[in-house]
Protein backbone atom coordinates (compact mmCIF):
# COMPACT_ATOMS: atom_id res chain seq x y z
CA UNK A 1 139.19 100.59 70.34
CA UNK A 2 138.15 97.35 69.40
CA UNK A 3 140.24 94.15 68.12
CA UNK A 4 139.44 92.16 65.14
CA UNK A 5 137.24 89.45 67.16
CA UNK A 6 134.68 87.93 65.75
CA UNK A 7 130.94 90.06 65.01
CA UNK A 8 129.33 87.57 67.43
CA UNK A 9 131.33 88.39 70.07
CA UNK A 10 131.07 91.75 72.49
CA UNK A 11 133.18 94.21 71.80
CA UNK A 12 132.42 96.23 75.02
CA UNK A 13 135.53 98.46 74.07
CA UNK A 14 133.88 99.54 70.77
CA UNK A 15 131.35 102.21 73.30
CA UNK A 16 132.38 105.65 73.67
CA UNK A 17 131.32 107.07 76.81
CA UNK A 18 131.03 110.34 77.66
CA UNK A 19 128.09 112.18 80.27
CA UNK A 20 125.89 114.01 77.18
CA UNK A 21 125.48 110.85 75.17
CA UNK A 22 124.64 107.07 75.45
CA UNK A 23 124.67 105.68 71.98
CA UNK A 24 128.57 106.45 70.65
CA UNK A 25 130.98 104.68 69.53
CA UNK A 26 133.61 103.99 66.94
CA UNK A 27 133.25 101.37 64.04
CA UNK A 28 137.12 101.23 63.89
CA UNK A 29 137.96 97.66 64.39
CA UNK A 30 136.01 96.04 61.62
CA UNK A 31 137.50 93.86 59.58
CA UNK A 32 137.19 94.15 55.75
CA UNK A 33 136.90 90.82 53.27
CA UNK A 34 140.61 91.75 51.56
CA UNK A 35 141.84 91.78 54.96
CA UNK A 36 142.10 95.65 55.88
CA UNK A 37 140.53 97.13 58.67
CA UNK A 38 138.76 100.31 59.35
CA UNK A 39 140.91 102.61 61.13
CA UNK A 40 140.14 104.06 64.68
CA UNK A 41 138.96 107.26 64.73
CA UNK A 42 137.47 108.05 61.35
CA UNK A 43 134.33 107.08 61.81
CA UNK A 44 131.98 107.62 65.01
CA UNK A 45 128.29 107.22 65.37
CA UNK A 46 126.14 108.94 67.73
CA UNK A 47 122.71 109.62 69.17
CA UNK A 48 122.37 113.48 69.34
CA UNK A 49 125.07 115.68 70.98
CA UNK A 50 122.94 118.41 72.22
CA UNK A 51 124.11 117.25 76.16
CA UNK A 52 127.57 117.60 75.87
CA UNK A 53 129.48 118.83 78.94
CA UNK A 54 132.57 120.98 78.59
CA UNK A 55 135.00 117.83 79.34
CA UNK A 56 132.95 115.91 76.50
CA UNK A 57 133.75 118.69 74.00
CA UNK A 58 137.31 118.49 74.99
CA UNK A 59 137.47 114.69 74.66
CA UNK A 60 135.69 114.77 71.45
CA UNK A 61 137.96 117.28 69.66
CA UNK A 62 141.23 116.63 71.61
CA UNK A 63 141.31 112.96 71.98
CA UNK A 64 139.14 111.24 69.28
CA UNK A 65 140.35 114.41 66.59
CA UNK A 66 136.69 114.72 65.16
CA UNK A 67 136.72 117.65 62.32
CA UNK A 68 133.31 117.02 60.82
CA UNK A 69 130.20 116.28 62.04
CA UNK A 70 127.12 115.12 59.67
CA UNK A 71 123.88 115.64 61.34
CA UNK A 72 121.10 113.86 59.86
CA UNK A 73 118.55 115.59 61.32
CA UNK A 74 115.95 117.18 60.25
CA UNK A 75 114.76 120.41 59.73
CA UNK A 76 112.57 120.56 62.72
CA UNK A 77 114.94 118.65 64.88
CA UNK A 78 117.52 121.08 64.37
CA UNK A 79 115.37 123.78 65.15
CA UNK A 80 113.38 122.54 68.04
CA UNK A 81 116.38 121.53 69.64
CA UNK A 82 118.74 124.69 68.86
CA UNK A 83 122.50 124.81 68.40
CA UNK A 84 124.46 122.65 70.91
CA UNK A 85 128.17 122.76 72.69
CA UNK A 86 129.77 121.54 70.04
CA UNK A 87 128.46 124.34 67.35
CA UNK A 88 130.56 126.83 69.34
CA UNK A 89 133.88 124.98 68.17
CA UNK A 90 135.67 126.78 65.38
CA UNK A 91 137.98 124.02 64.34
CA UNK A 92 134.55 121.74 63.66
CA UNK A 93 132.64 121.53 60.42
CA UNK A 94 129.33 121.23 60.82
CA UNK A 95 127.31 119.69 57.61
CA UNK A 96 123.78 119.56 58.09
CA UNK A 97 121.71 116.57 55.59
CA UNK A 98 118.53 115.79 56.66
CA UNK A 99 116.92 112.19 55.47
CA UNK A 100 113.51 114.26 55.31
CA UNK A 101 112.36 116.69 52.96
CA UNK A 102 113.80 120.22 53.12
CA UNK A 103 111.33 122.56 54.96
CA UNK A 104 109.02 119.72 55.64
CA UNK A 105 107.86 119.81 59.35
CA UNK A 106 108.67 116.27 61.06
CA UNK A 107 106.71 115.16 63.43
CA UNK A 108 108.47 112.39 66.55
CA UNK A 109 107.17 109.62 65.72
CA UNK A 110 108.23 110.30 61.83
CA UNK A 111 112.14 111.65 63.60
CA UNK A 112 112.25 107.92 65.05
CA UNK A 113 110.53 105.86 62.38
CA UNK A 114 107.65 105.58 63.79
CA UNK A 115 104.40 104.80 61.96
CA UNK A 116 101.85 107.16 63.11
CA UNK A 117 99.19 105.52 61.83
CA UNK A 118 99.82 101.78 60.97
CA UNK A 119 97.50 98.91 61.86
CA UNK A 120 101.13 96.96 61.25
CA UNK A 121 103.04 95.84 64.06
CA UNK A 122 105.78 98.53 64.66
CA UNK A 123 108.43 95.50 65.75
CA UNK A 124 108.02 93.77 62.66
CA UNK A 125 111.54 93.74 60.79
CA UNK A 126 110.15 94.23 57.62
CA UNK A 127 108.40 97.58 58.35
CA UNK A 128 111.72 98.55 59.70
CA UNK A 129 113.93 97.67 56.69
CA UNK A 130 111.25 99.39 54.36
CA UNK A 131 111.56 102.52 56.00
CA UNK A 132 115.46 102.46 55.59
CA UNK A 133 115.18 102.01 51.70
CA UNK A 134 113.31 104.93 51.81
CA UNK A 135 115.95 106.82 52.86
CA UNK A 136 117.91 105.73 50.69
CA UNK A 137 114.79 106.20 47.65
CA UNK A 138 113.79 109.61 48.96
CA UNK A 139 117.16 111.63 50.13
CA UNK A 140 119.61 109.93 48.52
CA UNK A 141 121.74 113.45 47.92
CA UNK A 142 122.09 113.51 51.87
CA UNK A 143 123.54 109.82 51.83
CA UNK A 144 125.51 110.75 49.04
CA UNK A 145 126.65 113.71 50.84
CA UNK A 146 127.32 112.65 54.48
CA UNK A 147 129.28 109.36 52.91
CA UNK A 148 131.49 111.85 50.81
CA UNK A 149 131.64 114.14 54.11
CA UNK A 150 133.21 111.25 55.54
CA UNK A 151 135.51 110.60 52.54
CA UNK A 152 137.04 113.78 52.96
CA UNK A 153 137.44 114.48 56.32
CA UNK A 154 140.96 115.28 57.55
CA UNK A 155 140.03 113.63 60.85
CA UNK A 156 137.01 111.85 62.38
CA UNK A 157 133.36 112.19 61.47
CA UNK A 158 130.69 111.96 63.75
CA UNK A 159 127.30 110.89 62.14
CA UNK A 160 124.58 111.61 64.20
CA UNK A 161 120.61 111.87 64.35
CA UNK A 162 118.55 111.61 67.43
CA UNK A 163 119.19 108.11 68.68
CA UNK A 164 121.66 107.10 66.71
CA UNK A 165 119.57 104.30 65.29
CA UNK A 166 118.19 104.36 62.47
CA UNK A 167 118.95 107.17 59.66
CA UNK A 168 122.91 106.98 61.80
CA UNK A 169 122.53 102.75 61.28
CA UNK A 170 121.87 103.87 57.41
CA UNK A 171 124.37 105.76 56.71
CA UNK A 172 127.25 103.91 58.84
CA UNK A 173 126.06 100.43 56.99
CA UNK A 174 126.31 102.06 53.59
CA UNK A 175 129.74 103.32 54.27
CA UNK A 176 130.98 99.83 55.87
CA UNK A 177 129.62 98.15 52.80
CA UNK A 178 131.57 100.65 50.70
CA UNK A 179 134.97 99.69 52.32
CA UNK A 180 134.07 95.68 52.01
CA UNK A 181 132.99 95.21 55.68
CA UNK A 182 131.57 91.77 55.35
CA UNK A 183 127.59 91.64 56.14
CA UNK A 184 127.60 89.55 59.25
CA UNK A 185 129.94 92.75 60.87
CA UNK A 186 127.74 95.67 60.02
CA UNK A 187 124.48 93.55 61.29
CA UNK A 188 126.43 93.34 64.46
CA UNK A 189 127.36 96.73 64.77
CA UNK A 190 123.47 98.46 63.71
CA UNK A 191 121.99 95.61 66.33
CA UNK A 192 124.66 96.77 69.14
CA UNK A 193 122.60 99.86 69.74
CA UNK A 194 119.77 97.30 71.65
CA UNK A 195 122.84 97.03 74.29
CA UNK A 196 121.81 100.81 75.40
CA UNK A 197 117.96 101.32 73.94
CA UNK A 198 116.58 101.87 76.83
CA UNK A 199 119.35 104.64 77.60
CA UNK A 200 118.59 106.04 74.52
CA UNK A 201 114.84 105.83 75.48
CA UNK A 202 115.13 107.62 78.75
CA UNK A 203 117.55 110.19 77.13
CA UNK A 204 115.15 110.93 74.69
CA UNK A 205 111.62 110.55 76.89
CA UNK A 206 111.79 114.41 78.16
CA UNK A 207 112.54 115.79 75.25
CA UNK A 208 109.35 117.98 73.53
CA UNK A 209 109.43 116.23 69.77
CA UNK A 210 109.99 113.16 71.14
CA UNK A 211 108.51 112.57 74.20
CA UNK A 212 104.77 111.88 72.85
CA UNK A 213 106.06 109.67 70.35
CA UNK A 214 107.89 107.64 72.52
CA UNK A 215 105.03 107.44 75.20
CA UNK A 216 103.19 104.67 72.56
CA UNK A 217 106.05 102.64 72.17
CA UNK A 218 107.36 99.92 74.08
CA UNK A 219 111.32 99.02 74.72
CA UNK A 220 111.20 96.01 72.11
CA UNK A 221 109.34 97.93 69.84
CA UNK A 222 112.58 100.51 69.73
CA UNK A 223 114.87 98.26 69.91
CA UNK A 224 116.71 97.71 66.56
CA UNK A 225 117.14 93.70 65.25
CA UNK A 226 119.66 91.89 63.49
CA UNK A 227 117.44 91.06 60.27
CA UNK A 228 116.36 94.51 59.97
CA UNK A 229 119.89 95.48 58.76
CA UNK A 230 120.55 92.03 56.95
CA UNK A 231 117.33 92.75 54.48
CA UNK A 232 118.62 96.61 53.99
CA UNK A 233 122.05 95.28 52.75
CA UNK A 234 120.67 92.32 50.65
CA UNK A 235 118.29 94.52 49.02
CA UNK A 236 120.87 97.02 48.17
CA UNK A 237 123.70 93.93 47.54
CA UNK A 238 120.62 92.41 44.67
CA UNK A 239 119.87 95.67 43.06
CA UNK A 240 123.19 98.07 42.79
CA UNK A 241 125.75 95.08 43.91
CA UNK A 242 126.41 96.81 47.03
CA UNK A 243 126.43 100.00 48.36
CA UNK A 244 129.56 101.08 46.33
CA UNK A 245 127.10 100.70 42.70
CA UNK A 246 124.33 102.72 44.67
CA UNK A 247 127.20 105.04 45.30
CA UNK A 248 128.05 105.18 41.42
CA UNK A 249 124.52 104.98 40.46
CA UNK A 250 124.20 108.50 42.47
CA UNK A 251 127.36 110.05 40.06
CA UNK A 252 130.07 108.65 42.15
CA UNK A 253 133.23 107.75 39.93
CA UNK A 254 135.49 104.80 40.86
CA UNK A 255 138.15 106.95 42.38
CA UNK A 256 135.34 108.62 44.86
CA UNK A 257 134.45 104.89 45.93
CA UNK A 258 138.17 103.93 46.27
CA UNK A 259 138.92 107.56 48.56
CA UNK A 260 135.93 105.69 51.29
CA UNK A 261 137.54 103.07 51.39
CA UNK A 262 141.20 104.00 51.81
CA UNK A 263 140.03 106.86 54.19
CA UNK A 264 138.43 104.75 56.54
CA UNK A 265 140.80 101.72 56.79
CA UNK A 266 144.29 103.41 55.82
């Protein structure tokens, strides 16, 4: 996996590519501000794995070890889209957290953060970043939950949603930040997802829930930006001192921020 060179430099080794996805890869690599680094293989992010071929299931439970995977999905999602390869694997946990109401119907353009109607133009950063806080203002037991997923997990998680974006680019930042990733690294890894958006786009295009949604949009409007994930981060950095006091501020004790951190870069 990657090497500890700089965040503005490619890390082309970082991308894990297999036929049923286009958006993985592993944030092990990343250097942390005491001088740690996150561990290989504890934490992978992922557009949605509903297109996994039989070899891809092997390679993701035989040669990355994944025991967990946190699907941040929601309720319609899951259901429109039905149970893929990798829900027929015994020795996976499967943990379900939606960033959406429970039992509310989602509609694609609300799946991909997409204003349905907005006289606001959808590339602008700051309608971006605002949507991400609300995540984090309107579900923040499913943060809480997926982070402490990953915590836990006795080999690697995947965290997933449909493109492996934007509720995945959530999540994955709030857990780097946790472990002391400095800033300028986690902007680098959310904004590496622009290296396959179009990928991601095509993937995504024939899909029923998405399709429609995706039809308005153009390729830069999709495509995710550096200062999207810089304001997320300084917003939460200003008001909880980083995503370890959001973590306490949802009932998280000391010792449940220091088992992150030691499971993703010991």
């Amino acid at each position: 996996m990657s090497d500890n060179r700089g965040p503005d430099e490619a890390v082309p080794d970082r991308w894990i590519d297999l036929d049923g996805v286009v958006n993985m890869r592993d944030v092990g690599g990343l250097p942390t501000r005491d001088g740690a680094t996150i561990q290989p293989r504890r934490l992978l992010r992922s557009d949605n794995l509903q297109d996994l071929s039989e070899s891809d299931v092997r390679h993701v439970v035989d040669v990355l070890g994944v025991s967990d995977i946190v699907d941040l999905r929601s309720d319609t999602e899951v259901s429109t889209e039905g149970p893929g390869p990798l829900w027929h694997v015994e020795s996976l946990t499967h943990h379900h957290h939606s960033l959406f109401g429970e039992g509310r119907g989602v509609t694609g353009e609300q799946a991909l953060a997409m204003p349905e109607h907005s006289s606001r133009p959808v590339r602008d950063a700051q309608f971006w970043s605002e949507h991400y806080l609300g995540y984090l203002a309107t579900r923040p037991d499913s943060i809480s939950a997926a982070l402490d997923i990953v915590s836990r997990s006795t080999g690697a998680t995947v965290v997933h949603c449909a493109a492996g974006k934007d509720r995945t680019g959530t999540v994955v930042a709030l857990a780097l930040d946790a472990a002391g990733v400095p800033h300028d690294a986690i902007v680098e890894d959310y904004a590496l997802t622009a290296e396959r958006i179009e990928r991601i786009i095509a993937r995504l295009m024939p899909r029923e829930l998405y399709g429609n949604a995706l039809k308005k949009q153009s390729v830069a409007d999709q495509s995710p930006r550096p200062e999207t994930m810089q304001t997320i981060l300084d917003a939460v950095q200003s008001e909880f001192g980083g995503a370890a006091g959001w973590l306490r501020r949802q009932g998280w004790r000391d010792s449940d921020v220091d088992r992150l951190r030691t499971r993703l870069t010991s």
